[in-house]
Protein backbone atom coordinates (compact mmCIF):
# COMPACT_ATOMS: atom_id res chain seq x y z
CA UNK A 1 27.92 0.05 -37.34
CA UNK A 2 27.51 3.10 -40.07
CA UNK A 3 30.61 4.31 -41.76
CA UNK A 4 32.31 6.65 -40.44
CA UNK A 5 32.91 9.42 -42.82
CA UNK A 6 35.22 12.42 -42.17
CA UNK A 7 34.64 14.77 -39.26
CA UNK A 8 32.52 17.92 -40.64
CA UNK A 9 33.77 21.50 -40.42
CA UNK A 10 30.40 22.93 -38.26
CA UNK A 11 31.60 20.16 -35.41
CA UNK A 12 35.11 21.86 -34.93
CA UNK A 13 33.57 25.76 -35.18
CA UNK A 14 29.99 25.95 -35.33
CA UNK A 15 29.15 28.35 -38.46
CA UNK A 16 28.44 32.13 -38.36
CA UNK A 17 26.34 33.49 -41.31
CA UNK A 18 24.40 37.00 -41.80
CA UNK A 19 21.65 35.25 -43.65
CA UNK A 20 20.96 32.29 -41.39
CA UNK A 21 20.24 31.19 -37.51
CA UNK A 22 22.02 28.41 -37.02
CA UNK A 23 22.42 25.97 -34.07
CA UNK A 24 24.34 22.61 -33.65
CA UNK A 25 22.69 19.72 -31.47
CA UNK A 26 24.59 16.62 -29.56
CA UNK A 27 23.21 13.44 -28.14
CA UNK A 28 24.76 9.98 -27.10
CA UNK A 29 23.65 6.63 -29.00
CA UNK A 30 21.44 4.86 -26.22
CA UNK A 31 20.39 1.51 -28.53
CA UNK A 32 16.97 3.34 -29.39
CA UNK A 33 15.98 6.32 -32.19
CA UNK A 34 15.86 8.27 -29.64
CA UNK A 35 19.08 9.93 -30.18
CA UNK A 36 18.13 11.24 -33.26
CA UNK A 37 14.96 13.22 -31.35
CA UNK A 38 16.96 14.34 -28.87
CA UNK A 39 19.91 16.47 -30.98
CA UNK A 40 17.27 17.64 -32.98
CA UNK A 41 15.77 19.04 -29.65
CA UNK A 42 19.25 20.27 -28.37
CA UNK A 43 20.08 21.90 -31.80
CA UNK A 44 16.63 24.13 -32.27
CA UNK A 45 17.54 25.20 -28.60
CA UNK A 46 21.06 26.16 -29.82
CA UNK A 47 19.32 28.07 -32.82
CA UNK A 48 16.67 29.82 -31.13
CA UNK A 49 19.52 31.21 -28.60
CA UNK A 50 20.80 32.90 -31.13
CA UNK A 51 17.58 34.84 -32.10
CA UNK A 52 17.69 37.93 -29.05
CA UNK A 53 14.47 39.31 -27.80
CA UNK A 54 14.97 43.38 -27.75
CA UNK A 55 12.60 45.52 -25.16
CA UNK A 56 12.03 49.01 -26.29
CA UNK A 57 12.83 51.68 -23.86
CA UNK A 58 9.20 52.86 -24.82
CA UNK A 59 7.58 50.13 -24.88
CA UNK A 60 4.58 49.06 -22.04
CA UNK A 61 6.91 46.23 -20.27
CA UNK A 62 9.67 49.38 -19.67
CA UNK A 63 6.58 51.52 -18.69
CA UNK A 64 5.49 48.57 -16.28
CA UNK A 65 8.70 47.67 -15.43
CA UNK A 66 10.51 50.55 -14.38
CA UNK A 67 13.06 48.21 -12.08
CA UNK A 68 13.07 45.60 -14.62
CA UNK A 69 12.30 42.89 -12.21
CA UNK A 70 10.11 41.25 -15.43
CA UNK A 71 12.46 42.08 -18.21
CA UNK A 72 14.59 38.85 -17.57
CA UNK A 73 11.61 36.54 -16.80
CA UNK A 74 9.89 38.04 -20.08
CA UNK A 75 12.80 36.99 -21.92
CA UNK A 76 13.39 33.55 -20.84
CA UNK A 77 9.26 33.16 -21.45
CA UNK A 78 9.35 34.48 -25.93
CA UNK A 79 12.92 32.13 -25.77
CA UNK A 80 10.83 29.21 -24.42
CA UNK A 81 7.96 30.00 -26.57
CA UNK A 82 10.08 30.66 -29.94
CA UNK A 83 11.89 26.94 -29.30
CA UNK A 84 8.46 25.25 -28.98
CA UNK A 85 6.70 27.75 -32.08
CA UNK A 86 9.68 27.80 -34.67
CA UNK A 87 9.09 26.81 -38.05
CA UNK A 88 10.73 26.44 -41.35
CA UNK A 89 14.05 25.67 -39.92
CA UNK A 90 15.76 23.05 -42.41
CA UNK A 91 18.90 20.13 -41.93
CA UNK A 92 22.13 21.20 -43.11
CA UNK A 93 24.06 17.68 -42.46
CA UNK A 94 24.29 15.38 -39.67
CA UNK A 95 27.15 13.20 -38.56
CA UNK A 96 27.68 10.35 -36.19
CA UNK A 97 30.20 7.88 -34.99
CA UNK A 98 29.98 4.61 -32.90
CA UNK A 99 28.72 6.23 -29.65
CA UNK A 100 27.53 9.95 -30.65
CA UNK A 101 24.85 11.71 -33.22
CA UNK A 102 24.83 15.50 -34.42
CA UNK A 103 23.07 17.51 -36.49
CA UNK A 104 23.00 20.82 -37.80
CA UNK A 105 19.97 23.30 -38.27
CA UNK A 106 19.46 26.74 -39.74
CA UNK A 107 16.84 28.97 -40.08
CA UNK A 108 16.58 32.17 -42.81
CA UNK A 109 17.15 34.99 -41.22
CA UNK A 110 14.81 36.98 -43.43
CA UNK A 111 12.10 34.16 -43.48
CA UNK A 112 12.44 34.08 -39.60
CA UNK A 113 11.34 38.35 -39.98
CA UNK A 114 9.01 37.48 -42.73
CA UNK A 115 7.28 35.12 -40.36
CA UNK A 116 7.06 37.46 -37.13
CA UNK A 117 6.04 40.84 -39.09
CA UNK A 118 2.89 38.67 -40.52
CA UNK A 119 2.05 37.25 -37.13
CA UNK A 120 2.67 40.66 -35.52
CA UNK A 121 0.49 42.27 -37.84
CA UNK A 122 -2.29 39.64 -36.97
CA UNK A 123 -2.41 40.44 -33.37
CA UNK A 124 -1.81 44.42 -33.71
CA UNK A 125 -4.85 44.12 -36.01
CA UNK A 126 -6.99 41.98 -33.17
CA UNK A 127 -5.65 44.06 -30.27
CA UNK A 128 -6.90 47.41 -32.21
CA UNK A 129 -10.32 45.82 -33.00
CA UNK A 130 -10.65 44.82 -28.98
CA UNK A 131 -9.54 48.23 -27.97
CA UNK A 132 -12.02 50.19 -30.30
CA UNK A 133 -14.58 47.78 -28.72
CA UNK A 134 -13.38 48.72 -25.40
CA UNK A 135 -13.76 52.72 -25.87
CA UNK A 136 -17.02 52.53 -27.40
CA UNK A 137 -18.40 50.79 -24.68
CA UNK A 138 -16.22 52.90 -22.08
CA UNK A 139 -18.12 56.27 -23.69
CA UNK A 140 -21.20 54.37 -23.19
CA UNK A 141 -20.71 53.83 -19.01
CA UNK A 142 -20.66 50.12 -19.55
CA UNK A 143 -17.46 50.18 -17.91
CA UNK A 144 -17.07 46.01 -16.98
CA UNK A 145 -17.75 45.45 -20.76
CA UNK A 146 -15.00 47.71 -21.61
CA UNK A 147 -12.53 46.06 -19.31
CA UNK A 148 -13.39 42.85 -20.53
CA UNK A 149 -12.23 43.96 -23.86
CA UNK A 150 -9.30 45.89 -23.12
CA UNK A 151 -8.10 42.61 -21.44
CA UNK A 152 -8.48 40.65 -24.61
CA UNK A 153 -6.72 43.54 -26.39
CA UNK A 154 -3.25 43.30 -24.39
CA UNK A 155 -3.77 39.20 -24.36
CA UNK A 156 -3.76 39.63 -28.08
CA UNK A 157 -0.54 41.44 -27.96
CA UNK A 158 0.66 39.75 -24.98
CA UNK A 159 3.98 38.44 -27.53
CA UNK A 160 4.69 41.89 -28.28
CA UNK A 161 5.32 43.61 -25.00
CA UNK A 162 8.46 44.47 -25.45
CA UNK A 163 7.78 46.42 -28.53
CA UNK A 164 6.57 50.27 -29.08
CA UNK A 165 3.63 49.49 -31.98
CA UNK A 166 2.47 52.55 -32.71
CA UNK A 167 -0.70 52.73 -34.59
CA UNK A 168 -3.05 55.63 -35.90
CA UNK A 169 -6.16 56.00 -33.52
CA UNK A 170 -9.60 58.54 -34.20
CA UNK A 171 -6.95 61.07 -35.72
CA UNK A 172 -3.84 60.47 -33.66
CA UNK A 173 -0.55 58.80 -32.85
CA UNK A 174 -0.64 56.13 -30.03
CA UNK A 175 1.72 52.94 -28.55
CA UNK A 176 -1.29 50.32 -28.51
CA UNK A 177 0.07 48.17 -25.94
CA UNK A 178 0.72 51.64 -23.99
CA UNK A 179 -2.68 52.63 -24.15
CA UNK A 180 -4.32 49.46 -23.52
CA UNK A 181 -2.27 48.98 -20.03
CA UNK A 182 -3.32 52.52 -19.07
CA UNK A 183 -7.03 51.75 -19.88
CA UNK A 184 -7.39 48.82 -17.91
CA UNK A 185 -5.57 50.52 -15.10
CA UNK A 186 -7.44 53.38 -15.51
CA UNK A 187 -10.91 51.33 -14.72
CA UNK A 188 -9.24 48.79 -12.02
CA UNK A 189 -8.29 52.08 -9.84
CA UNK A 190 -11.80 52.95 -9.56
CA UNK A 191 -13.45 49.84 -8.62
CA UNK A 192 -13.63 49.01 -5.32
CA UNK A 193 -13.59 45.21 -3.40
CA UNK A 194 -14.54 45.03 0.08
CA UNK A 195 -15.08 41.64 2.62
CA UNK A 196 -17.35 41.78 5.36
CA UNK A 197 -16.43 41.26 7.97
CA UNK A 198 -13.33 41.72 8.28
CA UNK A 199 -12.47 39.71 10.90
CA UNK A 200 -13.98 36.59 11.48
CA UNK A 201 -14.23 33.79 13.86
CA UNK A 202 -14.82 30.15 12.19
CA UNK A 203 -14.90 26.59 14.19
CA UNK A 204 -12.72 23.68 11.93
CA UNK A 205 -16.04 21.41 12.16
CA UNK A 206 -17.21 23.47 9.07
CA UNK A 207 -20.63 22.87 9.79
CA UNK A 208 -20.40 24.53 13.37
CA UNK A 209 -19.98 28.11 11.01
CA UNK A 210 -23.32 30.09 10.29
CA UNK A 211 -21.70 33.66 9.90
CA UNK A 212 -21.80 34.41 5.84
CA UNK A 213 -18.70 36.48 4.32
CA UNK A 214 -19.55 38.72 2.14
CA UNK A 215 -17.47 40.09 -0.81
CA UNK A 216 -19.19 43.17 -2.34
CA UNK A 217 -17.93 45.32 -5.32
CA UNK A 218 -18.48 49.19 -6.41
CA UNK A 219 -17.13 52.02 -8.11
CA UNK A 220 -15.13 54.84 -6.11
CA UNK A 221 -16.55 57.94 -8.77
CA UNK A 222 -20.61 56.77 -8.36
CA UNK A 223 -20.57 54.25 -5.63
CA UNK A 224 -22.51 52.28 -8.30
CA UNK A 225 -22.19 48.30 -7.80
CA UNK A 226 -20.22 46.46 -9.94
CA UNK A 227 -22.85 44.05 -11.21
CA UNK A 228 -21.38 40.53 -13.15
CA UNK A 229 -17.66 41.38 -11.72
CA UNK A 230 -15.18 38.07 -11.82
CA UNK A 231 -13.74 37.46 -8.62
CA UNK A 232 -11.12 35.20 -7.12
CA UNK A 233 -10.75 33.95 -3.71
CA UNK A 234 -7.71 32.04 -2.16
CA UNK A 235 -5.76 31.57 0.83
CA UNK A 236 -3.08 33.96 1.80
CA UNK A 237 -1.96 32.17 5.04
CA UNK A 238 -2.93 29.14 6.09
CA UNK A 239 -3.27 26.12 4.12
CA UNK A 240 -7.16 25.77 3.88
CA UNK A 241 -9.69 25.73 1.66
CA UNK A 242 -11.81 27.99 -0.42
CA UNK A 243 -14.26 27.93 -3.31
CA UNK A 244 -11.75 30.24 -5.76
CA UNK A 245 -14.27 31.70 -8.26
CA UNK A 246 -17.36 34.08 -7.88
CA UNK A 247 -19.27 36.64 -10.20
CA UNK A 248 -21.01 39.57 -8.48
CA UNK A 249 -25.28 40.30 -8.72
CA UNK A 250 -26.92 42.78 -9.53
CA UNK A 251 -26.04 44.26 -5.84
CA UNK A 252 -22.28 44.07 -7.03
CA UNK A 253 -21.96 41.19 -4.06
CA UNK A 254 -21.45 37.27 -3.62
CA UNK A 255 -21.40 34.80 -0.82
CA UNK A 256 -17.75 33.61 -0.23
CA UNK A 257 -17.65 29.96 0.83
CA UNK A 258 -15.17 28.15 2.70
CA UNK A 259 -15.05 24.71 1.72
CA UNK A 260 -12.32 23.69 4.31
CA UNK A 261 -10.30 24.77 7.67
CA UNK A 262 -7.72 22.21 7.11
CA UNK A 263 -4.48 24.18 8.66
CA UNK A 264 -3.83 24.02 12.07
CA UNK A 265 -3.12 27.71 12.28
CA UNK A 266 -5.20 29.88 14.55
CA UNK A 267 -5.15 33.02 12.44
CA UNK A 268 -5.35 32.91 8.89
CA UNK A 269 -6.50 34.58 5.71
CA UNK A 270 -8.36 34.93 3.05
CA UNK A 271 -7.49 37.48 -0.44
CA UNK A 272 -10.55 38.41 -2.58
CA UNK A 273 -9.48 40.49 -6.00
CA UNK A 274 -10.63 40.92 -9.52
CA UNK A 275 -10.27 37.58 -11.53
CA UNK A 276 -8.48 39.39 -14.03
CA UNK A 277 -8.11 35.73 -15.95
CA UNK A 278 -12.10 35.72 -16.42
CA UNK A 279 -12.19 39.35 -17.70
CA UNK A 280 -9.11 38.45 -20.39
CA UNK A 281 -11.56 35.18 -21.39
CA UNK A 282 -9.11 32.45 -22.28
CA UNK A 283 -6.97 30.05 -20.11
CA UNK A 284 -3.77 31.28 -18.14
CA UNK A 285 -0.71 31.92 -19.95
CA UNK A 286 3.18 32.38 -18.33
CA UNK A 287 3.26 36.02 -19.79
CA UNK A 288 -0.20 37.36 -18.96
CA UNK A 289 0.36 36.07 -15.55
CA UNK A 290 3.32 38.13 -15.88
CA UNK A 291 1.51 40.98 -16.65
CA UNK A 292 -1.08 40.81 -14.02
CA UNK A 293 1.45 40.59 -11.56
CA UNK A 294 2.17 44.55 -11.99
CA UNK A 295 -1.43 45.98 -12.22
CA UNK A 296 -2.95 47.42 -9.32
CA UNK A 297 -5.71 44.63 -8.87
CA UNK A 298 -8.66 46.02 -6.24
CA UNK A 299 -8.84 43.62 -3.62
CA UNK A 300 -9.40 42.77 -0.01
CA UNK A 301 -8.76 40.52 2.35
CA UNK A 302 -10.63 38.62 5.68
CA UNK A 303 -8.56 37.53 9.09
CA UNK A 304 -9.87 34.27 10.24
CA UNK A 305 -9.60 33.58 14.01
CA UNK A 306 -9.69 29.56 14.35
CA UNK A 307 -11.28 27.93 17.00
CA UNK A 308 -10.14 24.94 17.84
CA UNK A 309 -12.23 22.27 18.46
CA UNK A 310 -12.07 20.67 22.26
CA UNK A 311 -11.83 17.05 22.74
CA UNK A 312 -13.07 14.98 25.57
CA UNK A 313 -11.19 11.65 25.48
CA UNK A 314 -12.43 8.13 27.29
CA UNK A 315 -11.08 4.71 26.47
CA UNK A 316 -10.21 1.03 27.47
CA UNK A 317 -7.94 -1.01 25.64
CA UNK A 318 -7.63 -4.25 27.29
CA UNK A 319 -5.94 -7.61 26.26
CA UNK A 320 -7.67 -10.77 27.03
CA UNK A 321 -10.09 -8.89 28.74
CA UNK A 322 -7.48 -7.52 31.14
CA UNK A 323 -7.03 -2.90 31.03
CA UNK A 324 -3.70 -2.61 29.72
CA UNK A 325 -1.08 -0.56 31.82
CA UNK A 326 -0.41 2.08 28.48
CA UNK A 327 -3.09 3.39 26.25
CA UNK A 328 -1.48 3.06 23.01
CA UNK A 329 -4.19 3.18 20.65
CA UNK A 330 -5.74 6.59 22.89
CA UNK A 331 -1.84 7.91 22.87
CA UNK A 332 -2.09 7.47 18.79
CA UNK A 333 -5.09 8.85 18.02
CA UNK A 334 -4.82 12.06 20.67
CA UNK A 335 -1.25 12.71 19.12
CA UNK A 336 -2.71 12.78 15.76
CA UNK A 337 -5.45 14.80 16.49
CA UNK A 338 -3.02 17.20 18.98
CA UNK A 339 -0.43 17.95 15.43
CA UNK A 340 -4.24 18.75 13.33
CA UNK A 341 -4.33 21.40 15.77
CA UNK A 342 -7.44 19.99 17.97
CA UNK A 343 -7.05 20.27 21.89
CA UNK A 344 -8.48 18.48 24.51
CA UNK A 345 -10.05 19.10 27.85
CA UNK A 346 -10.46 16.96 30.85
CA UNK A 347 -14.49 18.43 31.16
CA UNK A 348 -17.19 16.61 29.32
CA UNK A 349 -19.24 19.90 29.91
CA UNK A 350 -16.41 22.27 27.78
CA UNK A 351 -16.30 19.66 24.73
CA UNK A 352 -17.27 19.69 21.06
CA UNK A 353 -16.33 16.21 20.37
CA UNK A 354 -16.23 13.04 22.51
CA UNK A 355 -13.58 10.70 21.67
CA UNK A 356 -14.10 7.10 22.67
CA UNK A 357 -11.27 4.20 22.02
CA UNK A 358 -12.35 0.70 22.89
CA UNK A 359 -10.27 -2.40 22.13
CA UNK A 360 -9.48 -5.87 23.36
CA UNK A 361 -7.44 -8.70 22.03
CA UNK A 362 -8.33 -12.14 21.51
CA UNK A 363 -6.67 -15.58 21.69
CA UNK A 364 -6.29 -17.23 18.16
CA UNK A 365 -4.17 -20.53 16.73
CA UNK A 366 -0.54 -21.35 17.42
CA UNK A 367 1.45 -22.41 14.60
CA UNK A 368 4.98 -24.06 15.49
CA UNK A 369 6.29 -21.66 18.15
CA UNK A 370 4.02 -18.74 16.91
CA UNK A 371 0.79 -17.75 19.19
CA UNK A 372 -1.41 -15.66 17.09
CA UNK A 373 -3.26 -12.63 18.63
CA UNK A 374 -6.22 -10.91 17.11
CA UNK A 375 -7.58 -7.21 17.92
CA UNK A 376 -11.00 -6.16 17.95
CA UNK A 377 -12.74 -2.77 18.70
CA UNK A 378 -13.93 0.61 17.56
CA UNK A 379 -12.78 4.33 17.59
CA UNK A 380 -16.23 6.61 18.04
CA UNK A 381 -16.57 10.43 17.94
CA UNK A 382 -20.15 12.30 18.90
CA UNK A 383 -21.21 15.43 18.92
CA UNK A 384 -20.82 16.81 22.71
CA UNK A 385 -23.52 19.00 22.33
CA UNK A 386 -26.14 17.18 20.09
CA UNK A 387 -25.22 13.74 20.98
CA UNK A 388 -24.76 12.68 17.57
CA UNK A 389 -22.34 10.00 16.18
CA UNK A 390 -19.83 11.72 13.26
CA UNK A 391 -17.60 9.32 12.95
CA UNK A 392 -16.83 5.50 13.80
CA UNK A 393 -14.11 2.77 12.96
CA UNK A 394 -14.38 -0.35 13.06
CA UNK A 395 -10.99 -2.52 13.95
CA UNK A 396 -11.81 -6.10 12.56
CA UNK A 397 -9.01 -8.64 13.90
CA UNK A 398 -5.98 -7.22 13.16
CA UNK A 399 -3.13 -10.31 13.84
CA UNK A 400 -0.06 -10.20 15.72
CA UNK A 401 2.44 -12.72 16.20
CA UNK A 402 4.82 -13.33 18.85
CA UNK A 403 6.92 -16.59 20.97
CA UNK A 404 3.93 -16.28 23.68
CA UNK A 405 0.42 -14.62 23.54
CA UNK A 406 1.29 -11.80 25.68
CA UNK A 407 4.03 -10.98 22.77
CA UNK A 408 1.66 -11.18 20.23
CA UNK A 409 -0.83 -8.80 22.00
CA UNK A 410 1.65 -5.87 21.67
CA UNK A 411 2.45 -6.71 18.29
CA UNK A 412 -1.82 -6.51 17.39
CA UNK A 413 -1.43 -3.23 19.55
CA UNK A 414 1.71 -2.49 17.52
CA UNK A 415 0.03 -3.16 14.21
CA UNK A 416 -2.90 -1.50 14.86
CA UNK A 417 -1.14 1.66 15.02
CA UNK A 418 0.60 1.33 12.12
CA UNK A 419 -2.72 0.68 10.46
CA UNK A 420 -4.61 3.71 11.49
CA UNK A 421 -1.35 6.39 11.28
CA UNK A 422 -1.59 4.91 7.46
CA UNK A 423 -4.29 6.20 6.72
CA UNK A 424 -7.47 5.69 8.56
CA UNK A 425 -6.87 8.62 10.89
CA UNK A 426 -6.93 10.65 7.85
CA UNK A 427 -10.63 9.79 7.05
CA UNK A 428 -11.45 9.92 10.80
CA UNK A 429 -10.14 14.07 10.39
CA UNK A 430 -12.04 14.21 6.97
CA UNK A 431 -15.32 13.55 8.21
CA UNK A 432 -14.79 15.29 11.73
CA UNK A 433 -13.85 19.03 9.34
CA UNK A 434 -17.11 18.60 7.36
């Protein structure tokens, strides 16, 4: 056990200085070094909660933000950074006793400044170079190139939101991160994204769809196509699937594909905007997700109508060659089916898919008082129309047990259930929705 020396000052009040951050971090012995880790952790969180992130009432995030619904999140997104990006902090002292470990960190004050001026700098310097790329190519109608610059510009300065940097421009005063937010506004309100069509009617069995849906892309001012334009695709109700990324040809258009109708809905839909993450050119980040939250982001969405597919059912489960009073492997697989959203008729001639479920149980040993049963058959779905096999499942003597072999028929029954609702069913809806 380490000596206990006397209790420091900074544990009883922690210490307030004009020169330093400071911040005082706790953690309970648990047999491992672990301890040590973990104050340090809780005392650079302490610190960096003293260091306040200030948003000027000029800035582009008060411009953006006129209700301030992304003031607080901003906030809590530089804290988080500044606790995982801090540097040059130094120990003070630590102290522990039998059961409990603190330390104490500080951080200069003017080192702290030192440190953010030179990084600001650095990023007001690469923001400036992307926006002069941006209006040179703006003057020169290559409008897409521009964007895609002006979106590296404010992802450079992405830190400094909060902040009015003002910088000297072709003669003149501006607020960079001002200006950039109005320029890439002021090209994303004049491109347009349309869907065609814009309603659409699409079978689950994916390969059942031939319509294509179209996403095409122009400007408002020339009706010019907007050729090589990122674009994004996702679900806005229903829990299906689409390919999510697309660039534009040279006829400003591109061939949405859905991958997937795996919700059970029968109206759903599909959002088509601006990939605003491909124009910036680097991975997503909390804050520039943030950001693209309040730009006006052309877009447009599709309404799917779902049809869903129509099942024709037949079956014979028997045991010991005998039909069985309740269908319980039918009853399984029909539920199932019924809560994926499929429906079923009782006319071959209106189906899309027959359904067959054929079983029978077999005698096997008896060990002690135990009779052993074993189940055989197979699950089969066709196409009604084609007459094709899609799917097929093979049940390979699944056992049950039981004081007699009628007992130990249900329980193969009984198992068999269990066997397909964990899992197999699953696979037989996989291949059915390709």
């Amino acid at each position: 056990m380490p000596q206990v020396s006397l209790r420091p000052d900074w544990l009883t009040a922690k210490p307030q200085t004009s020169l330093y951050y400071t911040g005082i971090g706790h953690s309970l012995k648990d047999g491992t070094s672990n301890h040590i880790q973990i104050a340090k952790k809780n005392a650079l969180e302490d610190l960096v909660s003293e260091i306040k992130v200030t948003v000027s009432s000029t800035s582009v995030l008060s411009q953006m933000d006129v209700d301030k619904k992304f003031h607080e999140r901003y906030e809590q997104i530089i804290q988080t950074e500044a606790a995982e990006e801090i540097e040059e902090f130094e120990l003070v002292d630590a102290w522990e006793d039998a059961y409990n470990y603190w330390v104490y960190y500080r951080l200069s004050k003017q080192r702290y400044r030192e440190i953010k001026e030179e990084q600001k700098r650095n990023a007001v310097q690469h923001a400036s170079d992307y926006y002069v790329k941006g209006l040179e190519a703006h003057r020169n109608n290559e409008r897409l190139k521009a964007l895609t610059f002006y979106f590296q510009a404010l992802r450079a300065m992405e830190d400094y939101l909060g902040d009015a940097v003002s910088i000297t421009l072709e003669g003149r005063s501006v607020l960079l991160t001002n200006e950039i937010y109005a320029s890439i506004q002021d090209i994303l309100k004049n491109i347009v994204v349309t869907v065609e069509p814009r309603l659409l009617e699409v079978h689950r069995r994916m390969n059942q769809n031939n319509e294509a849906l179209i996403a095409r892309a122009y400007f408002k001012d020339t009706e010019a196509p907007v050729a090589g334009l990122p674009l994004r695709a996702a679900f806005l109700k229903g829990e299906s699937e689409v390919f999510p990324t697309y660039t534009t040809d040279t006829d400003g258009s591109c061939r949405v594909l859905l991958t997937r109708i795996g919700s059970a809905e029968v109206e759903q839909s599909i959002g088509i905007s601006v990939d605003t993450e491909t124009l910036a050119g680097s991975g997503t980040s909390p804050i520039f997700s943030l950001i693209t939250q309040s730009l006006r982001v052309p877009s447009d969405q599709v309404v799917l109508r779902v049809k869903r597919p129509l099942v024709y059912l037949t079956g014979s489960e028997r045991s010991f060659g005998r039909e069985n009073p309740h269908a319980l492997i039918s009853n399984t697989v029909k539920n199932f089916l019924a809560r994926q959203g499929f429906e079923f008729t009782q006319s071959r001639d209106a189906a899309d898919l027959l359904l067959d479920v054929s079983t029978n149980t077999e005698e096997g040993s008896v060990a002690g008082s135990i009779f052993i049963t074993y189940l055989n058959g197979t699950i089969r779905v066709s196409s009604a129309r084609e007459g094709t096999e899609i799917y097929a499942l093979t049940l390979d003597r699944i056992k049950g047990y039981g004081l007699d072999y009628a007992r130990s028929s249900v329980d193969a029954y009984n198992n068999t259930t269990e066997t397909l609702e964990g899992g197999r069913l699953k696979d037989l809806i996989n291949t059915i929705l390709q």
